[in-house]
Protein backbone atom coordinates (compact mmCIF):
# COMPACT_ATOMS: atom_id res chain seq x y z
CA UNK A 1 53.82 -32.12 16.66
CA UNK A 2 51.27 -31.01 14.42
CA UNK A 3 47.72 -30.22 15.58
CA UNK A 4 44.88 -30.50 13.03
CA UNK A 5 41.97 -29.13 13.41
CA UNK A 6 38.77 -29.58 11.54
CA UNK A 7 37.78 -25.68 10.38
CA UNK A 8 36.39 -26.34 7.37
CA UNK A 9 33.16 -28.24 8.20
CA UNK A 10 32.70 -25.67 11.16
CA UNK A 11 33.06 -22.58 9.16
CA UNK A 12 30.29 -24.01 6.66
CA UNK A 13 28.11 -25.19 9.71
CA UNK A 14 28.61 -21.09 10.90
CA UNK A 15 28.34 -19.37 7.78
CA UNK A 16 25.19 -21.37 6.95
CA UNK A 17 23.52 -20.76 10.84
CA UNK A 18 24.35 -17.10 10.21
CA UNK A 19 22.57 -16.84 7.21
CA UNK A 20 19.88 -18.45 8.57
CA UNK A 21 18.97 -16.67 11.04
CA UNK A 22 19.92 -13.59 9.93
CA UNK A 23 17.64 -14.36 7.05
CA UNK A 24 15.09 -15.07 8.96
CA UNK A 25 15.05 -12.21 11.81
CA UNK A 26 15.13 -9.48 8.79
CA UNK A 27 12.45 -10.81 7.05
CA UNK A 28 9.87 -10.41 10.07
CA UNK A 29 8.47 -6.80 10.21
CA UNK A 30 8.14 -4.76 12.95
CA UNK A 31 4.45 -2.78 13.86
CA UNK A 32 3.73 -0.06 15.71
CA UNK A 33 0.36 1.67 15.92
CA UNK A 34 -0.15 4.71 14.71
CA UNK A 35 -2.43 6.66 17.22
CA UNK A 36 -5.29 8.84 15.98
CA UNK A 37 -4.84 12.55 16.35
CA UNK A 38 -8.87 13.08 16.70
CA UNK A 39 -9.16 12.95 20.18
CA UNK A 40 -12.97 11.94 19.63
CA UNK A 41 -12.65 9.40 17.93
CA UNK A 42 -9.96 8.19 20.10
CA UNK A 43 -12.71 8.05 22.95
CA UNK A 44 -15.05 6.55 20.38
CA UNK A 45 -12.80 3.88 19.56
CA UNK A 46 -11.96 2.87 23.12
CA UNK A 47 -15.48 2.27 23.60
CA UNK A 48 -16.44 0.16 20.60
CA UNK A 49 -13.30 -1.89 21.99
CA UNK A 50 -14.28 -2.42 25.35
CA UNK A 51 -17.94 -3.10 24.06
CA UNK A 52 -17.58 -4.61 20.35
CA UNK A 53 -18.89 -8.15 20.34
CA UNK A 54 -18.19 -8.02 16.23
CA UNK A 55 -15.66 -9.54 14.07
CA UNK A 56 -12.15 -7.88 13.27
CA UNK A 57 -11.12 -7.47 9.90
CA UNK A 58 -7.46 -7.39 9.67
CA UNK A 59 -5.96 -6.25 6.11
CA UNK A 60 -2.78 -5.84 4.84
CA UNK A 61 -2.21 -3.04 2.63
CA UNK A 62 1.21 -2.26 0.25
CA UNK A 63 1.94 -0.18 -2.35
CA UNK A 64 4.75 0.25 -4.92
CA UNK A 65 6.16 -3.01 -5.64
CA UNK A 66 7.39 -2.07 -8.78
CA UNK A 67 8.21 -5.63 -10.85
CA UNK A 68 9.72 -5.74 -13.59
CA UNK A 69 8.93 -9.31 -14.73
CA UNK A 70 9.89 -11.17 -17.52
CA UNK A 71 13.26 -7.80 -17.90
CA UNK A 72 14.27 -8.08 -14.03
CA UNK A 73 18.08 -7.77 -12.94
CA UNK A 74 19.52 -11.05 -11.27
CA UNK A 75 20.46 -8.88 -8.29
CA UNK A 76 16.30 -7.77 -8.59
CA UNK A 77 15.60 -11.27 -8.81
CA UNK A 78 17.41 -13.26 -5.91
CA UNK A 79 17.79 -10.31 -3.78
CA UNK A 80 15.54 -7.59 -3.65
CA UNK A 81 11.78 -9.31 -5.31
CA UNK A 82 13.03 -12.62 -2.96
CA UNK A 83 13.61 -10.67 0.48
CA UNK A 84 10.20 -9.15 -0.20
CA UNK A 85 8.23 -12.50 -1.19
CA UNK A 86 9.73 -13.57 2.68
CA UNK A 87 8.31 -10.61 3.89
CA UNK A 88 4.92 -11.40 2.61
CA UNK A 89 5.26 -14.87 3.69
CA UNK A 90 6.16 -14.16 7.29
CA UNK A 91 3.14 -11.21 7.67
CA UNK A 92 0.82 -13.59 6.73
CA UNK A 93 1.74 -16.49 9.33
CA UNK A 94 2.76 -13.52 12.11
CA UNK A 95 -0.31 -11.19 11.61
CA UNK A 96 -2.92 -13.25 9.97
CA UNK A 97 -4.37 -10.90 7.84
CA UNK A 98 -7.97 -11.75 6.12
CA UNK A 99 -7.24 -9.42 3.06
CA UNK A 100 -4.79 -7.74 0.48
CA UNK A 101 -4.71 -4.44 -0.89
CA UNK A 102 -2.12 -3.05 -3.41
CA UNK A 103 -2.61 0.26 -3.43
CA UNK A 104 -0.97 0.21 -7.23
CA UNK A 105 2.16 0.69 -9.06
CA UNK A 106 2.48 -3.04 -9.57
CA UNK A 107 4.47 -2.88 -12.18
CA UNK A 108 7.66 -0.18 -12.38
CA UNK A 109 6.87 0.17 -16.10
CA UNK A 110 3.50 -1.79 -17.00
CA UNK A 111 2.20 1.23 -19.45
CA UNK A 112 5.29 0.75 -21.85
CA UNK A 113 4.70 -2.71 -21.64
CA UNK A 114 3.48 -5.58 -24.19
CA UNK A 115 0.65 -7.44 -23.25
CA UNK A 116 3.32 -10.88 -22.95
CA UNK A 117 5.42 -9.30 -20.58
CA UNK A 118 2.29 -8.04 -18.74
CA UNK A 119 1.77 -11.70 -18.44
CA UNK A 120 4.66 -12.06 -16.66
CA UNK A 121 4.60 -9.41 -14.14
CA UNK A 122 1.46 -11.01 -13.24
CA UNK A 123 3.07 -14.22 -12.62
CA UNK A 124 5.97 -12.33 -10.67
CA UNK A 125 3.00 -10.76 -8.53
CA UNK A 126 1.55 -14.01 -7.69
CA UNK A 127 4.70 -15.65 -6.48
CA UNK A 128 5.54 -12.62 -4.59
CA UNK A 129 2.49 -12.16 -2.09
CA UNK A 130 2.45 -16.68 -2.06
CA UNK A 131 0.03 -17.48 0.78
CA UNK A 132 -2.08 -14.44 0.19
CA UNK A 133 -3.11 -16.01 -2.97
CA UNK A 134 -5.67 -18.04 -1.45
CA UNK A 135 -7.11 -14.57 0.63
CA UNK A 136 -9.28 -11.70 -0.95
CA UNK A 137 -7.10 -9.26 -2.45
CA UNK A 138 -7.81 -5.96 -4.32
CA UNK A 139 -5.16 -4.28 -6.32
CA UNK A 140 -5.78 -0.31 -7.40
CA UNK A 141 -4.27 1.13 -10.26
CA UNK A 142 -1.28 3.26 -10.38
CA UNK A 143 0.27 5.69 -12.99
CA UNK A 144 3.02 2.94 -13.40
CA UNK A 145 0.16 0.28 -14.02
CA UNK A 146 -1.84 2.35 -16.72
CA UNK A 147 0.54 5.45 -17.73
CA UNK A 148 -0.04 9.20 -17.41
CA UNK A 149 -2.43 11.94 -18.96
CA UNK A 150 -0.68 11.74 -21.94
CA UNK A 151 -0.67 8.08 -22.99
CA UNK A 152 -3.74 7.13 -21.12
CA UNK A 153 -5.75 4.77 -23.23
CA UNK A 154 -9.37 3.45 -22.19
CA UNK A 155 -8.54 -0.09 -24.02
CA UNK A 156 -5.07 -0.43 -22.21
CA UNK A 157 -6.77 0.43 -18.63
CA UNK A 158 -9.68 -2.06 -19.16
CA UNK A 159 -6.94 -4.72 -20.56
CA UNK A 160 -4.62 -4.34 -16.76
CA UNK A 161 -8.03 -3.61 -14.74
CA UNK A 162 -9.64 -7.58 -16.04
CA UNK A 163 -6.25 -8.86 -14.77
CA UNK A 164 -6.98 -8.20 -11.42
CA UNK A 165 -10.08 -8.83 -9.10
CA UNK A 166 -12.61 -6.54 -8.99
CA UNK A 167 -12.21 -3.81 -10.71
CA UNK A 168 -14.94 -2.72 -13.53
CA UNK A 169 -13.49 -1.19 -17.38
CA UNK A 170 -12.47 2.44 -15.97
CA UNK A 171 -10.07 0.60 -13.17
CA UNK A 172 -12.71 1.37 -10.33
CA UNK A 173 -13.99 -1.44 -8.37
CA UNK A 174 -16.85 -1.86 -5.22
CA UNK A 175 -17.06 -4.72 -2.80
CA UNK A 176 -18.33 -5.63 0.91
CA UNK A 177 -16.19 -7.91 3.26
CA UNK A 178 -17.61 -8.81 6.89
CA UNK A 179 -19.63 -5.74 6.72
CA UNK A 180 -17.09 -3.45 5.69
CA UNK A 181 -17.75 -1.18 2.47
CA UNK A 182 -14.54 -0.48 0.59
CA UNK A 183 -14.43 1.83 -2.60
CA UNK A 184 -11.33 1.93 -5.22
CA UNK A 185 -11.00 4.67 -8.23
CA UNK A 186 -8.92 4.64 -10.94
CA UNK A 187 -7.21 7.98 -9.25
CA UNK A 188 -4.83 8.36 -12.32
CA UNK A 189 -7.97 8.86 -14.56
CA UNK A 190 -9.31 11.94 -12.29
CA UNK A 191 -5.84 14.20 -13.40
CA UNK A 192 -6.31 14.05 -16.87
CA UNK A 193 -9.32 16.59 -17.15
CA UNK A 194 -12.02 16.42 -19.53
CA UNK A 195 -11.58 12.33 -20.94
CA UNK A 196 -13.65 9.19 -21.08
CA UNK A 197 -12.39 7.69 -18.50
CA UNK A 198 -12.90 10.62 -16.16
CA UNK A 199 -16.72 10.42 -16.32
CA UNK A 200 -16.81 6.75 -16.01
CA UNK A 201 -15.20 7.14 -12.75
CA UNK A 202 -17.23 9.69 -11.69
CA UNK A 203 -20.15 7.73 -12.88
CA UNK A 204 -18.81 4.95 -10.32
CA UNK A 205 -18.84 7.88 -7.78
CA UNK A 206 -22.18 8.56 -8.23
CA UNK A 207 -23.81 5.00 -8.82
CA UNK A 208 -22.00 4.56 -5.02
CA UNK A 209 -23.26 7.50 -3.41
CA UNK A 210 -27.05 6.24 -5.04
CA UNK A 211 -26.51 2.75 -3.29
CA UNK A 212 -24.98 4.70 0.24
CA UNK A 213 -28.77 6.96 0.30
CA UNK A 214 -30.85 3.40 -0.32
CA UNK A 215 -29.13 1.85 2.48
CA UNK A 216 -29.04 5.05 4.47
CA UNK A 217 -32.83 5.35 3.91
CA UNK A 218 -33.62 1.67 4.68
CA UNK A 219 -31.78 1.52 7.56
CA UNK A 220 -34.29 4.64 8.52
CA UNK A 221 -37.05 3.06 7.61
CA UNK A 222 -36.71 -0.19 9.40
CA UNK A 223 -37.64 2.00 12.37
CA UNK A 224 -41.37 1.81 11.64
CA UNK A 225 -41.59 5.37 10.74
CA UNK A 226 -41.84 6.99 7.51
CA UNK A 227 -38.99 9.69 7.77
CA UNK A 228 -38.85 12.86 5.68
CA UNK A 229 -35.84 12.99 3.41
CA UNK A 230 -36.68 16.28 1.98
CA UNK A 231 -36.26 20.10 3.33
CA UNK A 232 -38.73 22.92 3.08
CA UNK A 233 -37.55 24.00 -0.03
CA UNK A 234 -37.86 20.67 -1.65
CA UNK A 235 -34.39 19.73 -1.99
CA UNK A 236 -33.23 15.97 -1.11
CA UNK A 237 -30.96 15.85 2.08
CA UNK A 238 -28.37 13.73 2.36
CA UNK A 239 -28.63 10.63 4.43
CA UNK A 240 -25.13 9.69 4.63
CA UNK A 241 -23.58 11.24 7.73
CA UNK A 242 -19.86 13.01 7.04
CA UNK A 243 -17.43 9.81 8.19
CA UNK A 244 -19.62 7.01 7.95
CA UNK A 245 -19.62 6.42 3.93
CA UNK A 246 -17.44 3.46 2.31
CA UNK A 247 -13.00 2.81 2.85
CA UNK A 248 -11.75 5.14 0.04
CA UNK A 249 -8.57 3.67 -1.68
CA UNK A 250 -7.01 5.35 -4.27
CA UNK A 251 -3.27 5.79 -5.68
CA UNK A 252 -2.58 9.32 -5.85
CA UNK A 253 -3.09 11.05 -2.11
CA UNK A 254 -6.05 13.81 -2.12
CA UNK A 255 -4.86 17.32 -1.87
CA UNK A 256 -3.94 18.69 1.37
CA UNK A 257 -4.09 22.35 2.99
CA UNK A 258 -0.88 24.22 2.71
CA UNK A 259 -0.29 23.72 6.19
CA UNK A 260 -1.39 20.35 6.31
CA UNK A 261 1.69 17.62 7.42
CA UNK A 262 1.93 13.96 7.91
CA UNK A 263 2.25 12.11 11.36
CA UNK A 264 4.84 9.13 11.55
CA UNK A 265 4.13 7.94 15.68
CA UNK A 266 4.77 11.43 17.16
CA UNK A 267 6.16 13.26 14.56
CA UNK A 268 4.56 15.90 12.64
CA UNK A 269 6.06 16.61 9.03
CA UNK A 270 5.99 18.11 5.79
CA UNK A 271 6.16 16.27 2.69
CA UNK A 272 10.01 16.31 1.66
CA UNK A 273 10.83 18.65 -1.25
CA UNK A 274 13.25 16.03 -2.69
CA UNK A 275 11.04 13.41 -2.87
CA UNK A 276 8.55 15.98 -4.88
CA UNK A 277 11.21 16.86 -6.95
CA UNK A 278 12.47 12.89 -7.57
CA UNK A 279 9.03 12.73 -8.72
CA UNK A 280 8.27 15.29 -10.72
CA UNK A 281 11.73 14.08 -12.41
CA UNK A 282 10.46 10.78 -12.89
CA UNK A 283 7.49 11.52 -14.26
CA UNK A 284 9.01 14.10 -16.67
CA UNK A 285 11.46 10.97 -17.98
CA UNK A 286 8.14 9.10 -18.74
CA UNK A 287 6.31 11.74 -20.94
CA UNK A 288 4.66 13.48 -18.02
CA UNK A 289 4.38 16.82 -19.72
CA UNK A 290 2.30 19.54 -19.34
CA UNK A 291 0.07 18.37 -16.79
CA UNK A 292 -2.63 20.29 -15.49
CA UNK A 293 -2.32 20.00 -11.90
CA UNK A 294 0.69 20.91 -9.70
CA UNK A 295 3.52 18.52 -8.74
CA UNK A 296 1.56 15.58 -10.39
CA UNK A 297 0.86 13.51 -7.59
CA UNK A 298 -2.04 14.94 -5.20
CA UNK A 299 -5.55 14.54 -6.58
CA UNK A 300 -6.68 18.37 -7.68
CA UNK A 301 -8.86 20.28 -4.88
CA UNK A 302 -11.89 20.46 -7.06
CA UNK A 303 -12.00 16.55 -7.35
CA UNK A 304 -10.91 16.26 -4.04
CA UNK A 305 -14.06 18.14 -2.52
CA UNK A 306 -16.20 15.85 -4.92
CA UNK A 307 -14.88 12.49 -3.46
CA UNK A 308 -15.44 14.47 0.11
CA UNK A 309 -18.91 15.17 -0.50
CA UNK A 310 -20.37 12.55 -2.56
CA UNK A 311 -18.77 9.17 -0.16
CA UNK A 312 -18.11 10.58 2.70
CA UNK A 313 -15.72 8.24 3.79
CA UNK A 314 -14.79 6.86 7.17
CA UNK A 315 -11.34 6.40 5.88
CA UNK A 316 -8.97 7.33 2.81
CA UNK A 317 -5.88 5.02 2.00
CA UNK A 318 -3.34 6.33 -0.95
CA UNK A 319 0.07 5.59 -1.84
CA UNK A 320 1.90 7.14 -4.73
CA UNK A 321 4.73 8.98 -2.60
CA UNK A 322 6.20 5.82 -1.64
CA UNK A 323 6.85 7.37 2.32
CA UNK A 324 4.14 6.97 5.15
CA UNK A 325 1.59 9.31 5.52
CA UNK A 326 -0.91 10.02 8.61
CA UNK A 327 -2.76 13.07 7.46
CA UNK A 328 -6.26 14.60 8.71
CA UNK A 329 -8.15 16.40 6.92
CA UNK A 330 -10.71 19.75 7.32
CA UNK A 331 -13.19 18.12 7.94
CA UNK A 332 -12.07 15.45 9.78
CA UNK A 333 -11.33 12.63 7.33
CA UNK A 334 -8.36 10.19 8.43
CA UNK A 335 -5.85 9.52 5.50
CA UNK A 336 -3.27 7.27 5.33
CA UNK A 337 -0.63 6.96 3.01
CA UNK A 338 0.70 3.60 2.67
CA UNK A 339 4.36 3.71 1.65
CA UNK A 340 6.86 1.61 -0.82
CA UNK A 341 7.14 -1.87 -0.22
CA UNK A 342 10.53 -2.35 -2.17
CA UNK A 343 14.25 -1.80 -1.67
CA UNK A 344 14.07 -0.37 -5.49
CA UNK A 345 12.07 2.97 -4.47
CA UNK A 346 13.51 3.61 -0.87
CA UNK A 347 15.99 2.36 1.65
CA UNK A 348 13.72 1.45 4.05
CA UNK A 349 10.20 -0.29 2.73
CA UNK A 350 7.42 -0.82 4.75
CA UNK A 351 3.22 -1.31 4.57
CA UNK A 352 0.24 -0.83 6.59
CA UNK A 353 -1.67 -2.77 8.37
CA UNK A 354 -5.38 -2.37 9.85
CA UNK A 355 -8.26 -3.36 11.90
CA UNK A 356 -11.30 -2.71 11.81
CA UNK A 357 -14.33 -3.38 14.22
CA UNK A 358 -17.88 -2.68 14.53
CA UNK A 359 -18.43 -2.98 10.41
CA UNK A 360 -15.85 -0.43 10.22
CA UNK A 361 -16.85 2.10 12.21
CA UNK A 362 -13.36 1.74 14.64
CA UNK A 363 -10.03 1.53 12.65
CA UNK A 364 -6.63 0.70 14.27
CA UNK A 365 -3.27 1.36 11.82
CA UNK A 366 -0.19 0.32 12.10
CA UNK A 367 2.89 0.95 10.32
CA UNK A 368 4.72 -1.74 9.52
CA UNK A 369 8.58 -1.16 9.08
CA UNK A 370 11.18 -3.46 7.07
CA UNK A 371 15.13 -3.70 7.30
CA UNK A 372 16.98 -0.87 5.14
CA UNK A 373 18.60 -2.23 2.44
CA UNK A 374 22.17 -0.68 3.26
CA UNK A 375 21.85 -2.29 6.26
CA UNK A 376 21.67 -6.31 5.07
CA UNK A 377 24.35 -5.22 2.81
CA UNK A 378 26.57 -4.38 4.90
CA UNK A 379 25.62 -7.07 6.83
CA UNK A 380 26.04 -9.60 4.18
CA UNK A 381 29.42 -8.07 3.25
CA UNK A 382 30.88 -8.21 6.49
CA UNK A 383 29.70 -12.10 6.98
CA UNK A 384 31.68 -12.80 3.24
CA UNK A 385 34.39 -10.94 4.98
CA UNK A 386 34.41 -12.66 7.50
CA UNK A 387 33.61 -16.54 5.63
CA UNK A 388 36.75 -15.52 3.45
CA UNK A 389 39.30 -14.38 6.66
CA UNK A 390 38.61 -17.71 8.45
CA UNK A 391 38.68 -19.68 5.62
CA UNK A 392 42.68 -18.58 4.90
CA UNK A 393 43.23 -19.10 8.51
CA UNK A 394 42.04 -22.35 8.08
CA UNK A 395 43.84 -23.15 5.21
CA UNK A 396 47.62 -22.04 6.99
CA UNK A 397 48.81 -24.76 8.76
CA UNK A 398 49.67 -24.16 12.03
CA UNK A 399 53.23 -26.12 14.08
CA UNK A 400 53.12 -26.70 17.19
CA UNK A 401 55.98 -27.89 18.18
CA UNK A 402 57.10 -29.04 21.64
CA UNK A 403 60.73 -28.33 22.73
C-alpha cells in the first residue's frame, strides 16, 4: 500500500510563511533611549516633561547610505538597498516621525560621478526613504557627496547642494520647524583651509549668529524695558546663552579632548583604532593626500571652538564614522553621532531618532538598532537548506507496505 502525501504544496505554503515573517520581523528596528550623562539637564528635562503643554517634534536622522545608483550590484540591489527601503518604510508607520535628516554620504562615490548618474542616485534616494517623501527632509553633505580637499570644486558642491532641499551654493542650509532652529554646514568645506568655500560657510556662521542676537534682543525687549547690551568698556555682549543657540548638523564629528569617549546605553568608549585606520585607508584610495588635519575625519579644534562660540548650540548631530556616538563636550554641549544606515559600511546599521519639546529646549535620543547582516544570511541559508532537504524527501517515495 502506498501512502501519498501532498508535500509539495505544503513546503511552498512554509517556505513562503517563513519568509514572510521573517521578512517582516527584521525589518522593524529596535529603540532604546540613550540617557543624558548631564545630570542637570536630566532634572531639567523631567520637568519640561511633566509640565510641557508644547508640541513634540519627532525626527528621524541617518547617515551613510552610500548608493551607488545607476552602477549598483544585483546582490546591492534586491538585497542590501531593498532590506533598507523596508526599514524606512516600517520607521515611518511604527514611529511616526515628522522629519528626515541625512546626515550625508548619500552617495558611496557621488564626487567621481557624472552629473547622469547623479541623476540616478537621486532617484535611488527617493525610492529608498518612500513615505518620507511626502515629510520635510534635510540632507547634509558628506565627503562622499562633494569629494575631499583635493578635488573640492565650488561649481560641483553648488550642482549636488540644488539637488536637495535647503541648502544655499556652499552646501549650508537654515530652517525653522514647530519652533525648532536647526543649522547644517557644509563640514567637508571647513578641512580644506584657506578656500572659497570656507568663507562662505563661515559667512553662513556669522549671518546665523546676527539673526540668533536680533531674536535674542527682541525677545529682551518685549519686556518693556530697554536693556543694555553693552559692557563698560564698550564691547557688545552676547545675548545668546551657551546651549540655547540653533540644532547643529554637520558630517564630520567636532574634535574631541584626548580623553573624551563615546556612550552607547551604559558604556563608555574610545573611538576604535581600526575603524580610524579603515578610514584613513579609504580616504587615501580616493586622493585624500596630504591633508592638513589629523586622521581626516574630526572637524580641526580651531574651527571647532568657532562653531562653539558663535551658535552656541543646544545640540550637535554628525556622522562620518559610521558607529554611534554619545559624546559631551567641555563645555557641556551634547553630540551625537548618528551611525551607518547600510549593510555595505558595517554589519550592524542603525539611525537615530529624537524628540524634542518645549521649541527644543528638551531632547530625548534614541538609538535605533537594525539586524546584522551575517545574521539574515545565515538565516536565509539555513531556510534554502532547509527548502532543498524537504523538498528531496518529498520527492522519495515512501512504501508502506502491510504484511
Amino acid at each position: 500500500m502506498v501512502l501519498l502525501f501532498p508535500w509539495k504544496p505544503l513546503l511552498s505554503l512554509l517556505l513562503f510563511l517563513s519568509l514572510f515573517f521573517y521578512e517582516h520581523w527584521i525589518s522593524i528596528p529596535s529603540c532604546n533611549i540613550v540617557p543624558n550623562t548631564d545630570l542637570n539637564q536630566q532634572e531639567h528635562d523631567v520637568v519640561e516633561e511633566e509640565n510641557d503643554n508644547d508640541e513634540v517634534l519627532k525626527v528621524m536622522l541617518v547617515a551613510n547610505l552610500l548608493l551607488l545608483g545607476s552602477d549598483t550590484s544585483f546582490f546591492n540591489l534586491y538585497f542590501r538597498d531593498y532590506y533598507m527601503s523596508k526599514v524606512f518604510k516600517k520607521s515611518f508607520y511604527s514611529l511616526k516621525p515628522d522629519m528626515l535628516l541625512v546626515m550625508g554620504d548619500v552617495s558611496a562615490r557621488g564626487s567621481t560621478l557624472t552629473r547622469g548618474k547623479w541623476v540616478s542616485v537621486l532617484h535611488q534616494f527617493h525610492g529608498m526613504i518612500g513615505p518620507f517623501i511626502e515629510l520635510p527632509f534635510h540632507v547634509v553633505l558628506g565627503d562622499m557627496d562633494v569629494g575631499g580637499c583635493s578635488g573640492l570644486d565650488s561649481n560641483s558642491v553648488y550642482w549636488v547642494a540644488r539637488s536637495f532641499p535647503g541648502l544655499d551654493s556652499s552646501g549650508c542650509g537654515a530652517f525653522d520647524i514647530d519652533n525648532v532652529s536647526f543649522v547644517s554646514l557644509n563640514a567637508v568645506a571647513l578641512l580644506c583651509g584657506n578656500n572659497k568655500l570656507r568663507f562662505s560657510v563661515e559667512k553662513a556662521v556669522e549671518m546665523e549668529r546676527i539673526d540668533s542676537w536680533m531674536d535674542s534682543e527682541k525677545e529682551m525687549s518685549d519686556y518693556g524695558e530697554f536693556t543694555k547690551t553693552s559692557d563698560s568698556f564698550g564691547r557688545r555682549k552676547d545675548l545668546v546663552t551657551s546651549g540655547l543657540g540653533p540644532v547643529l548638523l554637520l558630517h564630520f564629528p567636532l574634535h574631541q579632548a584626548e580623553n573624551g569617549g563615546c556612550k552607547e546605553g551604559n558604556i563608555v568608549r574610545k573611538a576604535p583604532m581600526p575603524l580610524r585606520q579603515g578610514l584613513n585607508a579609504l580616504e587615501s584610495s580616493r586622493g585624500y593626500t596630504g591633508a592638513p588635519y589629523e586622521l581626516w575625519h574630526t572637524i580641526p579644534p580651531n574651527a571647532t571652538q568657532y562653531i562653539f562660540q558663535a551658535l552656541k548650540p543646544r545640540i550637535v548631530f554628525s556622522a562620518h564614522t559610521h558607529e554611534f556616538c554619545d559624546h559631551t563636550h567641555s563645555d557641556g554641549t551634547r553630540e551625537i553621532t548618528v551611525p551607518a544606515m547600510t549593510w555595505k559600511a558595517r554589519d550592524d546599521p542603525g539611525f537615530v531618532f529624537a524628540t524634542f519639546r518645549s521649541g527644543g529646549n528638551t531632547v530625548s535620543v534614541s538609538y535605533c538598532s537594525l539586524a546584522r547582516e551575517s545574521h539574515v544570511l545565515i538565516a536565509y541559508t539555513l531556510i534554502l537548506f532547509l527548502l532543498i532537504t524537504l523538498g528531496l524527501v518529498a520527492n522519495k517515495p515512501y512504501n508502506m507496505c502491510l504484511r
